[in-house]
C-alpha atoms as a PDB file:
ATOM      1  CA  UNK A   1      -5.762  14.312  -2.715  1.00  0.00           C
ATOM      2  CA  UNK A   2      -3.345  15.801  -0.934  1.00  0.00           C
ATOM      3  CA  UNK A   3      -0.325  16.979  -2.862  1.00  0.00           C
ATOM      4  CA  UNK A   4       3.065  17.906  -1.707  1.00  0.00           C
ATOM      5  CA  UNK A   5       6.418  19.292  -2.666  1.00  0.00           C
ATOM      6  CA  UNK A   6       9.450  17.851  -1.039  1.00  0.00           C
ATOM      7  CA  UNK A   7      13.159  17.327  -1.592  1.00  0.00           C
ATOM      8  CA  UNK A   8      15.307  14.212  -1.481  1.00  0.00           C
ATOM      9  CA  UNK A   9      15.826  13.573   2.296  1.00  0.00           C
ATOM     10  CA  UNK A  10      12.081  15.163   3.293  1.00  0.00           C
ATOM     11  CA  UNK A  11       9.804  12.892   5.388  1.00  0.00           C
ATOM     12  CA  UNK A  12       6.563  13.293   6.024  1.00  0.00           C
ATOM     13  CA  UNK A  13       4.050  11.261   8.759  1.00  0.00           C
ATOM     14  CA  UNK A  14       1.121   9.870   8.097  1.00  0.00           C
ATOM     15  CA  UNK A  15      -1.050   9.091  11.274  1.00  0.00           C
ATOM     16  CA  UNK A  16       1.794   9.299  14.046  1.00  0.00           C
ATOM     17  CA  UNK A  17       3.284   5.873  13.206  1.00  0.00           C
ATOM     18  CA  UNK A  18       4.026   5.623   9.428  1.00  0.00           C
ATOM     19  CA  UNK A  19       7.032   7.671   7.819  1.00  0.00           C
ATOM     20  CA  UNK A  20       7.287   8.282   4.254  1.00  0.00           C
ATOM     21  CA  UNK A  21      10.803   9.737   2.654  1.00  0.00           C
ATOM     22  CA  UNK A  22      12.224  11.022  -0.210  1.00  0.00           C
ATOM     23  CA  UNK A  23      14.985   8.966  -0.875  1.00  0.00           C
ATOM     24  CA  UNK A  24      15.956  10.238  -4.223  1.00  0.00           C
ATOM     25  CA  UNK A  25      15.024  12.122  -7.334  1.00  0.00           C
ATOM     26  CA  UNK A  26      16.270  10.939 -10.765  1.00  0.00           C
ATOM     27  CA  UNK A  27      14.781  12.691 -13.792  1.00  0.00           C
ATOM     28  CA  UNK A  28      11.020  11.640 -13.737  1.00  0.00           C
ATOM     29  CA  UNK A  29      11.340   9.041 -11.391  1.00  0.00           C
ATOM     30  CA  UNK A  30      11.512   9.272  -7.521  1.00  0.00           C
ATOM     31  CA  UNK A  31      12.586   6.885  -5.167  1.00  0.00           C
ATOM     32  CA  UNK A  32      10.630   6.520  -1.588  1.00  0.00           C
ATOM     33  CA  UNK A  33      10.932   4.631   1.762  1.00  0.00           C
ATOM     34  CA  UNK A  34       8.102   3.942   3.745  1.00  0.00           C
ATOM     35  CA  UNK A  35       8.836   3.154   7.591  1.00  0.00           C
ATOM     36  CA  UNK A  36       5.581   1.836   9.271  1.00  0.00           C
ATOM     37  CA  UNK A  37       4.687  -0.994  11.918  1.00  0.00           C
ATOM     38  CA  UNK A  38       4.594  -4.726  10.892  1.00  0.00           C
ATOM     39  CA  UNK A  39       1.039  -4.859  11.419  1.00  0.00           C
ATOM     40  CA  UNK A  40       0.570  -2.075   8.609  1.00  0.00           C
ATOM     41  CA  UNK A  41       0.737  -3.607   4.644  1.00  0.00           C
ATOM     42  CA  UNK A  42       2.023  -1.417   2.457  1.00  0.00           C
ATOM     43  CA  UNK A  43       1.535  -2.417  -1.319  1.00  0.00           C
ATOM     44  CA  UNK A  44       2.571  -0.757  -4.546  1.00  0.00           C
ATOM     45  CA  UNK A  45      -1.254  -0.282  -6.034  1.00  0.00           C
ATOM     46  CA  UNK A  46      -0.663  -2.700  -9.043  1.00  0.00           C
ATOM     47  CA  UNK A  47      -0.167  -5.309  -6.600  1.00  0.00           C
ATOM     48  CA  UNK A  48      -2.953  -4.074  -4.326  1.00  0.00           C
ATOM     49  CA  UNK A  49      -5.134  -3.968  -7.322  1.00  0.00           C
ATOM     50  CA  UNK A  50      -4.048  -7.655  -7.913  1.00  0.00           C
ATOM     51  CA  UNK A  51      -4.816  -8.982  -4.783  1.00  0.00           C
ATOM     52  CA  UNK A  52      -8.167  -7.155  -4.785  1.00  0.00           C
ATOM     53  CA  UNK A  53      -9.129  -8.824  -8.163  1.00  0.00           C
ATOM     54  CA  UNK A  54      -8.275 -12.118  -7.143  1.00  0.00           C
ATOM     55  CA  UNK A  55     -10.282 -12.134  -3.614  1.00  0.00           C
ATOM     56  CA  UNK A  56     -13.153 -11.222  -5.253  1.00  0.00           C
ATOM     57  CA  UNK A  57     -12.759 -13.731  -7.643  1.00  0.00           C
ATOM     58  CA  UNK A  58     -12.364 -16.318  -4.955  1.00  0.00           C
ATOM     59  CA  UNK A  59     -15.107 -15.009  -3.223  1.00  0.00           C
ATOM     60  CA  UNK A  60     -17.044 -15.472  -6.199  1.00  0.00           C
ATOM     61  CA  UNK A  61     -15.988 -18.752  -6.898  1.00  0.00           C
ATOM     62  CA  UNK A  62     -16.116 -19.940  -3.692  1.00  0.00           C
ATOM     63  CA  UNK A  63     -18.921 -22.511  -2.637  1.00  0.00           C
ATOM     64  CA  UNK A  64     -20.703 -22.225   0.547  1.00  0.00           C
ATOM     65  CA  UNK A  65     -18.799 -24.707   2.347  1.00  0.00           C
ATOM     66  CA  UNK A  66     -15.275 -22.698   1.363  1.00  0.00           C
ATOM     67  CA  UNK A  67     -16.887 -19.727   3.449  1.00  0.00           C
ATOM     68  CA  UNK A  68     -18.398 -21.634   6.577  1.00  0.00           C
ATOM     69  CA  UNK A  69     -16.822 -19.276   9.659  1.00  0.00           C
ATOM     70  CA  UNK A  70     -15.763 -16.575   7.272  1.00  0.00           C
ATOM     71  CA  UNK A  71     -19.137 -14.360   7.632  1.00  0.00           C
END
């Protein structure tokens, strides 16, 4: 992991084409923007973790006719 200081109003780019900023710093809690292309999901990792769970779940649920032209 990669860990940086910054200050509000400090960017940083990650991979030419996605933008993170400091937005601002209140006690223990930090707000950022992200600016990246449309194509590029950006998820808060709760949710990621969420949607992770429940695709494997349908995956595991899923019969073989749910996955004809998926594999």
């Amino acid at each position: 992991m990669l860990a940086l200081s910054r200050k509000k109003g400090d960017s940083l780019i990650i991979n030419n084409n996605i933008e993170v900023t400091i937005l601002e710093v209140k006690g223990e809690q930090v707000k950022i923007g992200i600016t990246a292309p449309k194509q590029v999901p950006v998820y808060r990792k709760e949710v990621y973790s969420q949607i992770q769970a429940a695709n494997k779940e349908a995956m595991e649920t899923a019969t073989p006719n749910d996955l004809k032209g998926i594999v």
